[in-house]
Protein backbone atom coordinates (compact mmCIF):
# COMPACT_ATOMS: atom_id res chain seq x y z
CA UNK A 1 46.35 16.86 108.19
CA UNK A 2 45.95 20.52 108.74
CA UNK A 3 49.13 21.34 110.43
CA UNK A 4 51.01 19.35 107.19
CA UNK A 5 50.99 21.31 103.64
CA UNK A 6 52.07 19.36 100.60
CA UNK A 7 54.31 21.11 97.55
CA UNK A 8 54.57 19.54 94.46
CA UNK A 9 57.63 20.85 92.46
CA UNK A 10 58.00 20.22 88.68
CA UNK A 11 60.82 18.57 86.78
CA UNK A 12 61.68 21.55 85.49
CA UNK A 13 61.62 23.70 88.53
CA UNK A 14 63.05 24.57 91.85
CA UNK A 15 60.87 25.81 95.41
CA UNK A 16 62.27 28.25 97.19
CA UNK A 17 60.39 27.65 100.93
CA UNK A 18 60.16 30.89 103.20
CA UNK A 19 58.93 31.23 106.48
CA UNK A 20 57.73 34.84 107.72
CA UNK A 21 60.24 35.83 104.57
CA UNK A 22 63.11 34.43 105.35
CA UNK A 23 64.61 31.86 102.98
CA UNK A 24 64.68 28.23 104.30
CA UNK A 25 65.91 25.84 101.64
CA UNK A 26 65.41 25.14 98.04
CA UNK A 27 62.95 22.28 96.76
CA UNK A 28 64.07 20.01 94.29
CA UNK A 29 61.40 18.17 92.13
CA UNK A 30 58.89 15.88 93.66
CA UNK A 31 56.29 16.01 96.56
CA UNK A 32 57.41 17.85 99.82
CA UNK A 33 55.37 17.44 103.25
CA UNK A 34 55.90 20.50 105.57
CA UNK A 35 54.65 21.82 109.22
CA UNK A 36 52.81 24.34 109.00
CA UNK A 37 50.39 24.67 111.71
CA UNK A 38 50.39 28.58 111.27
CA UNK A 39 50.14 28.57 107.86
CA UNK A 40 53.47 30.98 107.84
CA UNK A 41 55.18 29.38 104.92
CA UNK A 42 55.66 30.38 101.28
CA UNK A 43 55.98 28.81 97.95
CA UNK A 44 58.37 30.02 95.57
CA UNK A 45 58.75 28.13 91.86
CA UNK A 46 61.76 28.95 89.68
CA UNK A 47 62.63 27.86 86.17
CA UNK A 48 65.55 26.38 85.81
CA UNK A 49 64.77 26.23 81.97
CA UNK A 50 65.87 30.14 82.61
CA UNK A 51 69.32 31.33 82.12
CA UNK A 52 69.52 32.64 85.38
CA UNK A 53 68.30 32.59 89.04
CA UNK A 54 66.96 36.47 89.91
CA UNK A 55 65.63 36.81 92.73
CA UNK A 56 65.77 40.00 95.53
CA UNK A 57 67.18 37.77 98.06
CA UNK A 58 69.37 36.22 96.43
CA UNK A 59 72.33 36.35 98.12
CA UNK A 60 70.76 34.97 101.56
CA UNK A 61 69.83 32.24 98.70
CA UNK A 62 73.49 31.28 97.84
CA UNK A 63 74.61 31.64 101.56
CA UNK A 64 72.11 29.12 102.76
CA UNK A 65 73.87 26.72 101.03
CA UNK A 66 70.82 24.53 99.60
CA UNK A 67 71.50 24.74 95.90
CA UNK A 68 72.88 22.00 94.00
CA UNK A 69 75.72 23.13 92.90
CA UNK A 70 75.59 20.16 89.98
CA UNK A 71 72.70 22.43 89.07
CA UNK A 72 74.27 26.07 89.44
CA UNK A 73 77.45 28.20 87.85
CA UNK A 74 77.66 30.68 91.16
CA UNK A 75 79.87 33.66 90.38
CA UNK A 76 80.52 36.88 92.80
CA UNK A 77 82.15 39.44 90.92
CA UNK A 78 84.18 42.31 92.40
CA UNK A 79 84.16 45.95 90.57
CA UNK A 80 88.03 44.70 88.04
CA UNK A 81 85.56 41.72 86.79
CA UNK A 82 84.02 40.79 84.55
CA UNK A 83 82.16 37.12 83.74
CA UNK A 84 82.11 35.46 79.79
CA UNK A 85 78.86 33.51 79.93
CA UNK A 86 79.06 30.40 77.09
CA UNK A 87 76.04 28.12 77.10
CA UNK A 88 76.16 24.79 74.72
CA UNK A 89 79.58 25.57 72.93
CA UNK A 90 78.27 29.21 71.86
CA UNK A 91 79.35 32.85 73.18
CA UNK A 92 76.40 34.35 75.15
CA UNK A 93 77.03 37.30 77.03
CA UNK A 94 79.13 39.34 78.97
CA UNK A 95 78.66 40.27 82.62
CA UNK A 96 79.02 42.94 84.83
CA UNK A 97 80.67 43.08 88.56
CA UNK A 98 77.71 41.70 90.64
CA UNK A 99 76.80 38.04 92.21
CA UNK A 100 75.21 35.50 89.39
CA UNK A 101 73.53 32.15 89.69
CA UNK A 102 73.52 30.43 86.32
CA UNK A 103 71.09 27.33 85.90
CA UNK A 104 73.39 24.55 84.57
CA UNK A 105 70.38 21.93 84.44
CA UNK A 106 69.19 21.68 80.73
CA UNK A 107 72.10 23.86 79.29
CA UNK A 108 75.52 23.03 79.55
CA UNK A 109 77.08 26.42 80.83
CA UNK A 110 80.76 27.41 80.66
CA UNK A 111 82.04 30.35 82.02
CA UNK A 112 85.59 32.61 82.79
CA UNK A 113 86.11 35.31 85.42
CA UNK A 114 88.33 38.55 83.69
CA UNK A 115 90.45 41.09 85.25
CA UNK A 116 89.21 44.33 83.28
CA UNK A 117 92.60 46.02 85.13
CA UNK A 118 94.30 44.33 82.62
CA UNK A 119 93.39 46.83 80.01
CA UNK A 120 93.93 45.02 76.98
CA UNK A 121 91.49 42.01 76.40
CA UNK A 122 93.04 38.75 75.28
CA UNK A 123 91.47 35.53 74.22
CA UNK A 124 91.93 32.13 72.06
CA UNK A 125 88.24 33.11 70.07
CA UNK A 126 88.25 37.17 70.35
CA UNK A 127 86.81 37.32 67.04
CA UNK A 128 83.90 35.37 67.77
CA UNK A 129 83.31 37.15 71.01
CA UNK A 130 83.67 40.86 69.49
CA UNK A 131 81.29 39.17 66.52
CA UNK A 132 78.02 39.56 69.29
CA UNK A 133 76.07 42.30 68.97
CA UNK A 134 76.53 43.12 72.80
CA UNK A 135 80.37 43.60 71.89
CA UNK A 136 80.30 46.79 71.78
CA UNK A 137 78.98 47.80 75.24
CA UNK A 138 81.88 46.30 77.04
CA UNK A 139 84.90 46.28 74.40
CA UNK A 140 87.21 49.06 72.44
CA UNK A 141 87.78 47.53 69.46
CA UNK A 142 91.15 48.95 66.97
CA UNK A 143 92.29 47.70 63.98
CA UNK A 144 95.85 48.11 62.84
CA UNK A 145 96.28 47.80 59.16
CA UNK A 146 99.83 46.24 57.49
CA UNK A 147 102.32 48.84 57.50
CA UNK A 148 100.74 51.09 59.61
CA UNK A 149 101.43 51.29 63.68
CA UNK A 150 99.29 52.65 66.11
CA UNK A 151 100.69 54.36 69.93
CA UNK A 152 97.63 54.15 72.51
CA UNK A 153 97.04 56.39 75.10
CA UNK A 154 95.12 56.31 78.34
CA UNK A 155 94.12 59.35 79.98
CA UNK A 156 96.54 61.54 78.39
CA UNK A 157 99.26 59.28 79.02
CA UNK A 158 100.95 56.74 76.44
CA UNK A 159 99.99 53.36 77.58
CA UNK A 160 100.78 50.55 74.59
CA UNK A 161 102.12 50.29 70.77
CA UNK A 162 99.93 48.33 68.73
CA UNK A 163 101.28 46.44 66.17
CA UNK A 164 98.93 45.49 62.96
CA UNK A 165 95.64 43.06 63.81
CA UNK A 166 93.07 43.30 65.99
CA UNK A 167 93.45 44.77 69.21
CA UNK A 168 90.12 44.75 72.18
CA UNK A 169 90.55 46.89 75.57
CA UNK A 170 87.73 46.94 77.91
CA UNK A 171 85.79 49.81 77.75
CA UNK A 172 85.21 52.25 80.80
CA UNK A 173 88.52 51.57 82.26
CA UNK A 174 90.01 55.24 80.88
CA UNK A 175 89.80 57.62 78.45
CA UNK A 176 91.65 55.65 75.20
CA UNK A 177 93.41 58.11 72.63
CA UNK A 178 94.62 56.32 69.75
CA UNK A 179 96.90 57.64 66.78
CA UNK A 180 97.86 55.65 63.71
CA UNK A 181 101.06 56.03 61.92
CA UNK A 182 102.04 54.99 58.69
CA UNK A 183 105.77 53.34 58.32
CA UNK A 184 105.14 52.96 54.17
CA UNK A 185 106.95 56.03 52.28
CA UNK A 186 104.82 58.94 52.44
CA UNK A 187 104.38 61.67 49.44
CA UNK A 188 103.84 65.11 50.77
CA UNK A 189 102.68 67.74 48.06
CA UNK A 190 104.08 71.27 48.87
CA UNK A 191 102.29 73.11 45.73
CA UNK A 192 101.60 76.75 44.88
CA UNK A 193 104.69 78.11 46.44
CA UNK A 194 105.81 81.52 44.93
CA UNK A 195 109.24 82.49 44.94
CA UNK A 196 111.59 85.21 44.07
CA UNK A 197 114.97 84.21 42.82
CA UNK A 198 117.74 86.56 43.16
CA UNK A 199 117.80 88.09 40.23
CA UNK A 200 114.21 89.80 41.10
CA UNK A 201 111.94 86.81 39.22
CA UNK A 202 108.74 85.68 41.05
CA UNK A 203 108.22 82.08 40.25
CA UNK A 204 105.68 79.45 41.07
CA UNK A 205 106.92 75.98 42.29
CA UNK A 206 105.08 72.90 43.34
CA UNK A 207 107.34 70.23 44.81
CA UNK A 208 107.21 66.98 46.43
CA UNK A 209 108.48 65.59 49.84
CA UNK A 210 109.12 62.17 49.89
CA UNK A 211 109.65 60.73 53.23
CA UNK A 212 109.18 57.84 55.88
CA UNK A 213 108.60 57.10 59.55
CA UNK A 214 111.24 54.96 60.95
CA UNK A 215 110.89 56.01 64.74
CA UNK A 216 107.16 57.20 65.20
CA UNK A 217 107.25 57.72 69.26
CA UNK A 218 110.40 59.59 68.81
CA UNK A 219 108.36 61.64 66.04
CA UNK A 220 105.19 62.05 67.77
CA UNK A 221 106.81 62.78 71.05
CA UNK A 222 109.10 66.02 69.25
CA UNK A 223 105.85 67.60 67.45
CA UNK A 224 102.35 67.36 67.85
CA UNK A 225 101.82 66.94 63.99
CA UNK A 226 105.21 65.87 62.27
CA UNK A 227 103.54 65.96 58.20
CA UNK A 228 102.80 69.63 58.81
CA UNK A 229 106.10 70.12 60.43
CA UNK A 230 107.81 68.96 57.43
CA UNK A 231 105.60 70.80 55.54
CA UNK A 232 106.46 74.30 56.80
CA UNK A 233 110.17 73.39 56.91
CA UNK A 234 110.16 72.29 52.88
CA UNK A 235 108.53 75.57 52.45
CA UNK A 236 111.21 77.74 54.39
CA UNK A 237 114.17 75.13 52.23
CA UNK A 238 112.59 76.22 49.46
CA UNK A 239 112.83 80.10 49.88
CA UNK A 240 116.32 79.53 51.05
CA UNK A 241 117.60 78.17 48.10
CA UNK A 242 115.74 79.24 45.29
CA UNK A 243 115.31 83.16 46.49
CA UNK A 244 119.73 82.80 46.66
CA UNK A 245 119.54 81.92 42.99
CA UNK A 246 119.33 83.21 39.84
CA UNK A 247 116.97 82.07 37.25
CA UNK A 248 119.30 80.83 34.95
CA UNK A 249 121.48 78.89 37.34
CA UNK A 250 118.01 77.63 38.31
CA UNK A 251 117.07 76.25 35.49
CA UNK A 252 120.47 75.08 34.11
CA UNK A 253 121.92 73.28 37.36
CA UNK A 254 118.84 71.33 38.54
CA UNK A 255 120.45 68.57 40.01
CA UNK A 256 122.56 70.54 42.22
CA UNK A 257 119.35 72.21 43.47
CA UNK A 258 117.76 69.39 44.46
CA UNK A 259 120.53 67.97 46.33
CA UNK A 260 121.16 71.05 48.27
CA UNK A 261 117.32 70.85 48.81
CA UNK A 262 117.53 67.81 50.20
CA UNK A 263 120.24 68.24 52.59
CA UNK A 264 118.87 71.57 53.83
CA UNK A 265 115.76 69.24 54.40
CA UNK A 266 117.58 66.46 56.46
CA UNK A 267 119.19 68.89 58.82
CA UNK A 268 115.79 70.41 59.69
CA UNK A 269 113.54 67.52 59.56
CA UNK A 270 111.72 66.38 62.72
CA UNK A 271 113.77 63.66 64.59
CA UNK A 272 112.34 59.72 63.31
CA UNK A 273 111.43 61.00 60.12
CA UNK A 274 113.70 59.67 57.36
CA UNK A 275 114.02 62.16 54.07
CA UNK A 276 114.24 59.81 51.02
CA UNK A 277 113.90 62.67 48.60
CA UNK A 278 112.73 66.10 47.30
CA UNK A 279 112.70 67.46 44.33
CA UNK A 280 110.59 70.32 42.30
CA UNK A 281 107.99 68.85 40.09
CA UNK A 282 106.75 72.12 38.11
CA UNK A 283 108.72 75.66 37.40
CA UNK A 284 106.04 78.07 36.41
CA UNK A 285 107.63 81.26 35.42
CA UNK A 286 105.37 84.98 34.81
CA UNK A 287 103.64 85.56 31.73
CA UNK A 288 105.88 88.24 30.20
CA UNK A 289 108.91 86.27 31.11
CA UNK A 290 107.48 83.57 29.41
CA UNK A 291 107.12 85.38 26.39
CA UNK A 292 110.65 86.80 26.56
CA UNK A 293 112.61 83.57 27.15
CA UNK A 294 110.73 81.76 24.51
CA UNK A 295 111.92 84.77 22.57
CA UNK A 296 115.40 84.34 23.24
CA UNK A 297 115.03 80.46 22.48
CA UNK A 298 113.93 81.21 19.25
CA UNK A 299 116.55 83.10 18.38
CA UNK A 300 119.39 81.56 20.03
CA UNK A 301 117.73 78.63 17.69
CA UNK A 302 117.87 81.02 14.74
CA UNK A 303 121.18 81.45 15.24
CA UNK A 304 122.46 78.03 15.65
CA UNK A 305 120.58 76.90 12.59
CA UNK A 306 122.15 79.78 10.25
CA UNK A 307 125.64 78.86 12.24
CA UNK A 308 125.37 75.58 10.56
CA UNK A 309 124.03 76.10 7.53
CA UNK A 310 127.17 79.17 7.10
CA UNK A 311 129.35 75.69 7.97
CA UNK A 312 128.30 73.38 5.71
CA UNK A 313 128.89 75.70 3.04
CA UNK A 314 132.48 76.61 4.19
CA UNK A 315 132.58 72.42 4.47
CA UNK A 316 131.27 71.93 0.80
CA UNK A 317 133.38 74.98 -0.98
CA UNK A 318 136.44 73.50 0.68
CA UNK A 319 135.93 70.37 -0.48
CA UNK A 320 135.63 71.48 -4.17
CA UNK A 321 138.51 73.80 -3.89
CA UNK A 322 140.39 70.33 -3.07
CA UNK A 323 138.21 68.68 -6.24
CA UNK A 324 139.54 70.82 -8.67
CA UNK A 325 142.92 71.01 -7.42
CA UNK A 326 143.47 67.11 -7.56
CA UNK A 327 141.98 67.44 -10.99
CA UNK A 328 144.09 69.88 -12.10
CA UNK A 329 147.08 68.03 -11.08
CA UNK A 330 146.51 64.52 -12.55
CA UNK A 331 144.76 65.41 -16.16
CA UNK A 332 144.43 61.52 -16.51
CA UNK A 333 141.97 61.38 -13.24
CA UNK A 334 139.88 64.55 -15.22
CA UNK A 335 139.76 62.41 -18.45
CA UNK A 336 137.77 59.53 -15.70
CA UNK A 337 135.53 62.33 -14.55
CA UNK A 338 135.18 63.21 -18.02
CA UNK A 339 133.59 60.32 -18.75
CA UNK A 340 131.64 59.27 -15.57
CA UNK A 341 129.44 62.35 -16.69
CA UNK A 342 129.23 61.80 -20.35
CA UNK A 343 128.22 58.07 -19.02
CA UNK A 344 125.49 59.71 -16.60
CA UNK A 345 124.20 62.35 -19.55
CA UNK A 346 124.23 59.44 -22.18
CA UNK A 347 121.95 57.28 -20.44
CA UNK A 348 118.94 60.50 -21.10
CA UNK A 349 118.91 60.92 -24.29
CA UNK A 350 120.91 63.00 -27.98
CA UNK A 351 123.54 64.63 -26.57
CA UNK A 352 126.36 66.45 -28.22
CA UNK A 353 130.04 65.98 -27.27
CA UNK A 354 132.87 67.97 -27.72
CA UNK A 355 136.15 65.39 -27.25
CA UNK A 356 139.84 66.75 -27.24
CA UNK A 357 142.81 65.59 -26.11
CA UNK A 358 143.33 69.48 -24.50
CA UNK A 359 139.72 69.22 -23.19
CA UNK A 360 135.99 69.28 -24.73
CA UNK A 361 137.01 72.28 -26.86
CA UNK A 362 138.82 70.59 -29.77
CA UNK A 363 136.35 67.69 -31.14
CA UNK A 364 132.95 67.60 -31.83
CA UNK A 365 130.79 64.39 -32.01
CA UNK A 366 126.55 63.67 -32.60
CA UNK A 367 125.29 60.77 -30.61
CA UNK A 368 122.23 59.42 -31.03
């Protein structure tokens, strides 16, 4: 029949039928008899093997009401959403605020609606969905390492505290600022510092700050960089107590110094830091002072040495003064002496004694 036209639709597609261009129905699979004595209607065959249904009308499409909604996933977004697209069990894609018609016919398609006002994005698989290569377009992603925290801010403003893992905010919703702290004790060097003590001698120190964040937004909120803070006020400790010192009380009283470094520190310190200590690692005196004090340790040594050597010989004539007067005393303890030496000689060799009751003066013997 003229007036009649016949549309065959495929398994794996849909008609879309329009009259004078406007959308009349969709065509499921099969043979379709239409009037059409004017020959106004068109033919239009969509895959449904495709992820999606695009088409320029779409939305008079979705409104007509003739899709199978067994065979469609119909989402319309507003601008705070977004749509996670998962087709057979596997993460496809993100999408943007706009209205979507997903086939659902060969692929089994799963999806969830987001709230991107939200900020921070949350979900049971994150890692596999920050995994896709597509991540980065619509996520922030931050990473918090173990014993480190990190304070975000959004547009100039300070929006979270992130605590260590992995932490995904939805890009475009702000400008994100976002500063890492570390809570582990911190070493801070403060080298090459010259100082004049106050007995007029320039010296070189290097020392070392050792220190710890216990309340970083109370830190971070006081100074806009609390290390170099602390920096500048171990320098100004440092010239306060050396430059009221003189070398030698310096040098001999160390501990003292470094605990009145230390508490000089603490009062000054930047509020949420915690001193733990601070001490001066190298002294480094002038060259000509160098010289002259290892010149006065040598012979301050001198002297000490020939000190003891003049007492051990006061020791040892002492002690023979009080020899000879114990043997002068008991004349039986000489005769023992007497022969504890002629015992001692004996044992070498000839020797010639002289024996007397009045000493070795009155007898005369020849041993061999």
């Amino acid at each position: 029949m003229l007036f009649i036209r016949r549309f065959d639709i495929h398994e794996h597609d849909r008609g879309l039928l329009f009259r004078k261009g406007i959308f009349q129905r969709v065509l499921a699979p099969g043979v379709h008899w239409c009037w059409d004595p004017t020959y106004q209607l068109r033919l239009e065959r969509v895959s449904v093997r495709d992820s999606y249904l695009l088409h320029d009308d779409l939305n008079l499409i979705v409104k007509s009401g003739t899709l199978d909604p067994n065979e469609v996933v119909v989402h319309d977004l507003a601008d705070h959403q977004r749509l996670l697209v998962w087709r057979n069990g596997r993460f496809e894609t993100v999408l943007n605020a706009d209205l979507w018609v997903l086939w659902n016919v060969t692929d089994e398609v799963r999806t969830e609606v987001c709230d991107v006002r939200d900020v921070r994005f949350q979900h049971a698989e994150i890692q596999k969905i920050v995994r896709d290569p597509a991540a980065s377009h619509w996520f922030e992603t931050i990473r918090v390492e173990d014993g480190t925290i990190a304070v975000l801010h959004r547009d100039g403003r300070r929006f979270d505290t992130l605590e260590p893992g992995l932490h995904v905010l939805w890009k475009n919703q702000g400008q994100y600022q976002c500063r890492h702290i570390k809570l582990r004790e911190q070493v801070l060097d403060v080298s090459g510092q010259e100082i004049m003590t106050a007995d007029r001698v320039t010296l070189r120190l290097n020392a070392v700050v050792v220190y710890r964040v216990v309340r970083p937004l109370e830190a971070i909120d006081t100074v806009d960089d609390f290390a170099q803070t602390l920096y500048r006020d171990a320098q100004l400790v440092l010239r306060a107590v050396v430059g009221s010192r003189e070398l030698d009380s310096l040098l001999e009283d160390k501990d003292s110094v470094a605990a009145e470094l230390q508490g000089q520190l603490v009062e000054r310190a930047v509020p949420g830091l915690e001193i733990l200590r601070l001490g001066i690692r190298d002294l480094i005196l002038p060259g000509d002072m160098k010289t002259l004090m290892n010149r006065v340790i040598e012979a301050r040594q001198a002297a000490e040495a020939n000190l003891i050597a003049r007492r051990e010989e006061t020791a040892a004539m002492r002690s023979q003064a009080n020899t000879a007067r114990l043997l002068d005393n008991n004349p039986t303890l000489m005769k023992l002496r007497e022969l504890e030496v002629l015992e001692t000689v004996a044992a070498k060799g000839s020797l010639k004694i002289v024996l007397g009751e009045q000493g070795l003066s009155d007898r005369l013997m020849k041993l061999v």
